[in-house]
Protein backbone atom coordinates (compact mmCIF):
# COMPACT_ATOMS: atom_id res chain seq x y z
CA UNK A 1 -6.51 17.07 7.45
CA UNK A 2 -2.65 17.69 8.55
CA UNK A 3 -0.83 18.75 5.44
CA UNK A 4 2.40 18.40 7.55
CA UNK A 5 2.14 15.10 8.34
CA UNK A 6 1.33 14.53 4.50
CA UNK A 7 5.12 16.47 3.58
CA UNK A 8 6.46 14.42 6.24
CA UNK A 9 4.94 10.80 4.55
CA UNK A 10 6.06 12.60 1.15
CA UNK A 11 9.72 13.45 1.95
CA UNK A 12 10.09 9.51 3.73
CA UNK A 13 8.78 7.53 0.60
CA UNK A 14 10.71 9.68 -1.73
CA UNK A 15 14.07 9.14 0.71
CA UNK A 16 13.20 5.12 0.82
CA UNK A 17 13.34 5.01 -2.54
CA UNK A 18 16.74 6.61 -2.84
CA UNK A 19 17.89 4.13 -0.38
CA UNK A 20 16.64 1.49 -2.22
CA UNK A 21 14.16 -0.03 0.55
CA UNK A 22 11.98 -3.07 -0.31
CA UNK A 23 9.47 -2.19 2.24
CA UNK A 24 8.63 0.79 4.31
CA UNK A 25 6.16 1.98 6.89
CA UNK A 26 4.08 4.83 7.58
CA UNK A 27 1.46 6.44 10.19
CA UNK A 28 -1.91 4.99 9.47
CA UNK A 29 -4.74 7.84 9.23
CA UNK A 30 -7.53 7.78 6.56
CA UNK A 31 -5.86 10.32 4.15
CA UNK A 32 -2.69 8.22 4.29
CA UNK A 33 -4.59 5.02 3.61
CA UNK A 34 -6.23 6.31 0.85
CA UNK A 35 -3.55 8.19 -0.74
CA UNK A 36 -1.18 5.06 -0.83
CA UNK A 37 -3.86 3.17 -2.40
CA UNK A 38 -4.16 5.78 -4.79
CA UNK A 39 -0.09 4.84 -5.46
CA UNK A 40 -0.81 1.13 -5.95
CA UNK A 41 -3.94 1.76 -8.58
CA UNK A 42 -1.20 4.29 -10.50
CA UNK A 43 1.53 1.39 -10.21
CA UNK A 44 3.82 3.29 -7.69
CA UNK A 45 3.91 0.43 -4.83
CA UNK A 46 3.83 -2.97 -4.96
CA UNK A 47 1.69 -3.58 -1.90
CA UNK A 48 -0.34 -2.19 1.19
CA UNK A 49 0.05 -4.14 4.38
CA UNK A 50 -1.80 -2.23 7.73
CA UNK A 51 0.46 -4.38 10.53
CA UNK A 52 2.28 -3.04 13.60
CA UNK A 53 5.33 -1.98 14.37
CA UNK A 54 7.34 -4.90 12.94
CA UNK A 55 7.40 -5.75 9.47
CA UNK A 56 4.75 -8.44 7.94
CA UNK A 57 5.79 -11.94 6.85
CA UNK A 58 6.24 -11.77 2.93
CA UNK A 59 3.37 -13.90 1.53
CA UNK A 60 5.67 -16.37 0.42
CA UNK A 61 7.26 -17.47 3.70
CA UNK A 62 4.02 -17.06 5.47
CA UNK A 63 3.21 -20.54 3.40
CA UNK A 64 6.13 -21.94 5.12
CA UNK A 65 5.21 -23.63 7.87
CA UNK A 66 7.06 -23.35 11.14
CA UNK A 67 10.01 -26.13 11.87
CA UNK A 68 8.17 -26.90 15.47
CA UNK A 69 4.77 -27.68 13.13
CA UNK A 70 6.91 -29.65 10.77
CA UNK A 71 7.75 -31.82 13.67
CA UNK A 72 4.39 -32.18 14.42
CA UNK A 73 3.35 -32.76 11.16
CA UNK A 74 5.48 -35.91 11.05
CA UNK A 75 4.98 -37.26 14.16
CA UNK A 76 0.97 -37.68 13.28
CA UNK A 77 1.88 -38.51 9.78
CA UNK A 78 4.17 -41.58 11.32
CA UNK A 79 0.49 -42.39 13.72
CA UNK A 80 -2.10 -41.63 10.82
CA UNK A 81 -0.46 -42.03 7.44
CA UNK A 82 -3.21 -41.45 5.77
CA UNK A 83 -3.49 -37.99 6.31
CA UNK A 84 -0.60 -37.71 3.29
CA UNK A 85 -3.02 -38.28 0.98
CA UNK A 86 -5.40 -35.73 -0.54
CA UNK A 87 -8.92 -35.10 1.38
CA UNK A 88 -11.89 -33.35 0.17
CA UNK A 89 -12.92 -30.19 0.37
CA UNK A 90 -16.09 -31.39 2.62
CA UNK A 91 -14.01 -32.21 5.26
CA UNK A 92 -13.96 -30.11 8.27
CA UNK A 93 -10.98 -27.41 8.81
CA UNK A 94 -8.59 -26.87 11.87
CA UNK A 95 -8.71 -23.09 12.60
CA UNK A 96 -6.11 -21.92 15.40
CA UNK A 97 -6.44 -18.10 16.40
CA UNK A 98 -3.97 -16.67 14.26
CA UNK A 99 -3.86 -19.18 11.21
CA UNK A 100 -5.71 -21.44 8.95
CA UNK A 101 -4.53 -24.91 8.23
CA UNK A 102 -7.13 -26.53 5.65
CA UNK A 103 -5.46 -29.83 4.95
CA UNK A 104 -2.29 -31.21 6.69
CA UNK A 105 1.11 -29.89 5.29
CA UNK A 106 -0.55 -28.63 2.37
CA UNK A 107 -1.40 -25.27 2.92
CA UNK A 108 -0.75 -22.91 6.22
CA UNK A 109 -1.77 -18.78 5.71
CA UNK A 110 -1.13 -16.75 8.77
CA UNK A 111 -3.13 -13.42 9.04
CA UNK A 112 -0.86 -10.00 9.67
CA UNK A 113 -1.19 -8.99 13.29
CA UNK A 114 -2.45 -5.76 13.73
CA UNK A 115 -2.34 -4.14 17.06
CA UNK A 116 -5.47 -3.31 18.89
CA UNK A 117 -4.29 0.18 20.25
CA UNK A 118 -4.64 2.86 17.01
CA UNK A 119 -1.04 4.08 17.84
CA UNK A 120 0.99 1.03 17.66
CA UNK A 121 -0.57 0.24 13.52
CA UNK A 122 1.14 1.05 10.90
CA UNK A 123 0.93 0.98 7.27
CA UNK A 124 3.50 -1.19 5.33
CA UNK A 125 4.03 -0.90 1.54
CA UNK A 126 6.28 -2.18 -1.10
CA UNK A 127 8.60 0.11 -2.90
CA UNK A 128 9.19 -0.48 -6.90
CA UNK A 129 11.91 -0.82 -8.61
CA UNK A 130 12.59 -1.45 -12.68
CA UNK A 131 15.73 -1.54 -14.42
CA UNK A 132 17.48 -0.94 -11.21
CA UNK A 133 16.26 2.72 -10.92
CA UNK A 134 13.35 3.20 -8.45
CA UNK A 135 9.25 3.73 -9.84
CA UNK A 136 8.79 6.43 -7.14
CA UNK A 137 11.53 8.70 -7.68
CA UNK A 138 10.41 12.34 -6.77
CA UNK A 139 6.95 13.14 -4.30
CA UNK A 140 6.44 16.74 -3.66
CA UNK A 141 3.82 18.46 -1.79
CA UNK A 142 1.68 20.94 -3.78
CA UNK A 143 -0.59 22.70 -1.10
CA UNK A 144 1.06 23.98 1.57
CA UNK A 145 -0.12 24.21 5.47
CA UNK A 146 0.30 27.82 4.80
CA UNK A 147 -1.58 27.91 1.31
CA UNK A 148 -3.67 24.99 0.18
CA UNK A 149 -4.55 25.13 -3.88
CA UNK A 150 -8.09 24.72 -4.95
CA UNK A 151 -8.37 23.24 -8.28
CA UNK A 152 -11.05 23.15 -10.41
CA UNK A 153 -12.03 20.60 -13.38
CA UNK A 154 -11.29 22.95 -15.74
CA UNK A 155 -7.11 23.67 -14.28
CA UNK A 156 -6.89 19.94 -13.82
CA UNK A 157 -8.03 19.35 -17.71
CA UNK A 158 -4.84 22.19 -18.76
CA UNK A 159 -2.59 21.03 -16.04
CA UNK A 160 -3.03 17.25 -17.18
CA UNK A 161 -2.20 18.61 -21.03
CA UNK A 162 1.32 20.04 -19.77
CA UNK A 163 -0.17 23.64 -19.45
CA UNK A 164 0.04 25.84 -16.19
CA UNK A 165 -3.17 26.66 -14.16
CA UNK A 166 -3.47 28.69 -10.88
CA UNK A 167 0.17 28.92 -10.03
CA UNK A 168 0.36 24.80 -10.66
CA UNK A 169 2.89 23.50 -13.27
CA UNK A 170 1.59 20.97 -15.74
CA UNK A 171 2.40 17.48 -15.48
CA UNK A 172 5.48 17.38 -18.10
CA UNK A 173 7.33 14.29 -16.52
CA UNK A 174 7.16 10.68 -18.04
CA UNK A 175 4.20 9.18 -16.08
CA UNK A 176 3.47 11.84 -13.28
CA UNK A 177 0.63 11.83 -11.90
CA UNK A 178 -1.18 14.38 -8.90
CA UNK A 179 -3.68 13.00 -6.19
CA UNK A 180 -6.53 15.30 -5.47
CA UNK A 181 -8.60 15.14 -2.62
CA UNK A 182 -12.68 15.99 -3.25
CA UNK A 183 -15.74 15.62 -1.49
CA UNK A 184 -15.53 11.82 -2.68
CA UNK A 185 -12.55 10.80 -1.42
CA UNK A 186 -9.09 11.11 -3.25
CA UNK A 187 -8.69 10.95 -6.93
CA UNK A 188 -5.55 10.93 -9.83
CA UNK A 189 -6.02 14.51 -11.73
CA UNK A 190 -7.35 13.04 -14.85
CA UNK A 191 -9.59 11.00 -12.98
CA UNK A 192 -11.15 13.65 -11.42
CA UNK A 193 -10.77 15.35 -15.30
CA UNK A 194 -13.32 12.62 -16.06
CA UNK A 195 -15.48 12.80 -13.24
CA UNK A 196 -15.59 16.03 -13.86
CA UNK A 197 -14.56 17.05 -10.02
CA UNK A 198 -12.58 19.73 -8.69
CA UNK A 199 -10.78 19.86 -5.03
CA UNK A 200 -7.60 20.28 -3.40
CA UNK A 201 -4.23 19.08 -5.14
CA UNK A 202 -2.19 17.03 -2.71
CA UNK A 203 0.77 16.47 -4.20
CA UNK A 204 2.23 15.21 -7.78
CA UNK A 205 4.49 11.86 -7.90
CA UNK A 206 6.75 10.98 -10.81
C-alpha cells in the first residue's frame, strides 16, 4: 500500500475541485478503486468511469448516434421502411464489437474503452458541485508514509462524536467523513463504528 501515491490522489481531487473540473482522472490501483467508491456511497462524486487515457463519452451523447450511422440509417430506412416501426423484443439483435444496436435508430450504447495494457487505464470520476461551491472541498491525508495511525473501534466511536483519540481530531466539520482501511476492505469511520472494526485511517474528506 503506497501512502504517497494516496497524498498525491488526495492533493489532485482536492485541487480539481478548486478549479471547478467536471471530470477528473486518476491512477487505477485497488486502494484507489475502492477508496473512490467509498466517495460515491458518501455522495462526494458523481460517477466512477475505469477508461484510458482520454475522457469517456458522457452517457448522454453516447445515445447519440454517429452522423455516418445516421446516413446509414436512412438510406435502409428509404429500402426497408418498415424498419421505422416498432419490433419486438424476440427479434434478433445486431451486436458490432464495440456497441449494441437493439432496434434501428432507437437505441445505440457504446461500451467505455479500456486499454488492455494496466498502465494506459485510468480511473475517471465526476466532481460535485451544489450551490456553486464544490461537495469535495478539503481531502487530507491522516497516516503518513512516515507514521501510519492504527485506530481502533473504540477511537473511531470518540472521534466520530467530535472528541480526539490517538493524536486524531474528531470529525467537527458539516458532513466529514474518514475512510479506514481493515482487513475487509475500506470502510467510512462510523461504518466501521458499527461493524465494530478497527484499522488504519486513510484520510478524512469534508
Amino acid at each position: 500500500m503506497s501512502l504517497v501515491n494516496l497524498a498525491h490522489v488526495c492533493s489532485h481531487l482536492q485541487n480539481a475541485s478548486k478549479a471547478r473540473l467536471g471530470l477528473t482522472s486518476i491512477p487505477v490501483s485497488k486502494m484507489h478503486v475502492n477508496l473512490v467508491l467509498g466517495l460515491q456511497r458518501e455522495g462526494f462524486l458523481s460517477s466512477v468511469t475505469l477508461g484510458g487515457v482520454t475522457p469517456p463519452k458522457p452517457f448522454l451523447l453516447q445515445a447519440q448516434p454517429d452522423p455516418e450511422q445516421l446516413d446509414k440509417m436512412a438510406n435502409k430506412l428509404k429500402e426497408e421502411p418498415w424498419h421505422a416501426y416498432a419490433i419486438g423484443e424476440d427479434e434478433p439483435q445486431q451486436t458490432t464489437p464495440n456497441a449494441t444496436e437493439k432496434v434501428l435508430g432507437r437505441e445505440l450504447v457504446h461500451s467505455v474503452h479500456v486499454p488492455e495494457n494496466p498502465a494506459k487505464r485510468r480511473l475517471w470520476l465526476g466532481l460535485k458541485y451544489w450551490q456553486n461551491e464544490p461537495v469535495l472541498k478539503n481531502m487530507k491525508l491522516v497516516s503518513k508514509p512516515t507514521r501510519r495511525i492504527w485506530l481502533t473501534s473504540e477511537d473511531l466511536g470518540k472521534i466520530t462524536r467530535t472528541r480526539e483519540s490517538s493524536y486524531v481530531k474528531g470529525l467537527t466539520h458539516p458532513g466529514e467523513c474518514m475512510f479506514i482501511t481493515t482487513d475487509r476492505g475500506i470502510f467510512e469511520a462510523r461504518e466501521c463504528v458499527e461493524k465494530r472494526m478497527g484499522g488504519m485511517a486513510l484520510c478524512r474528506v469534508w
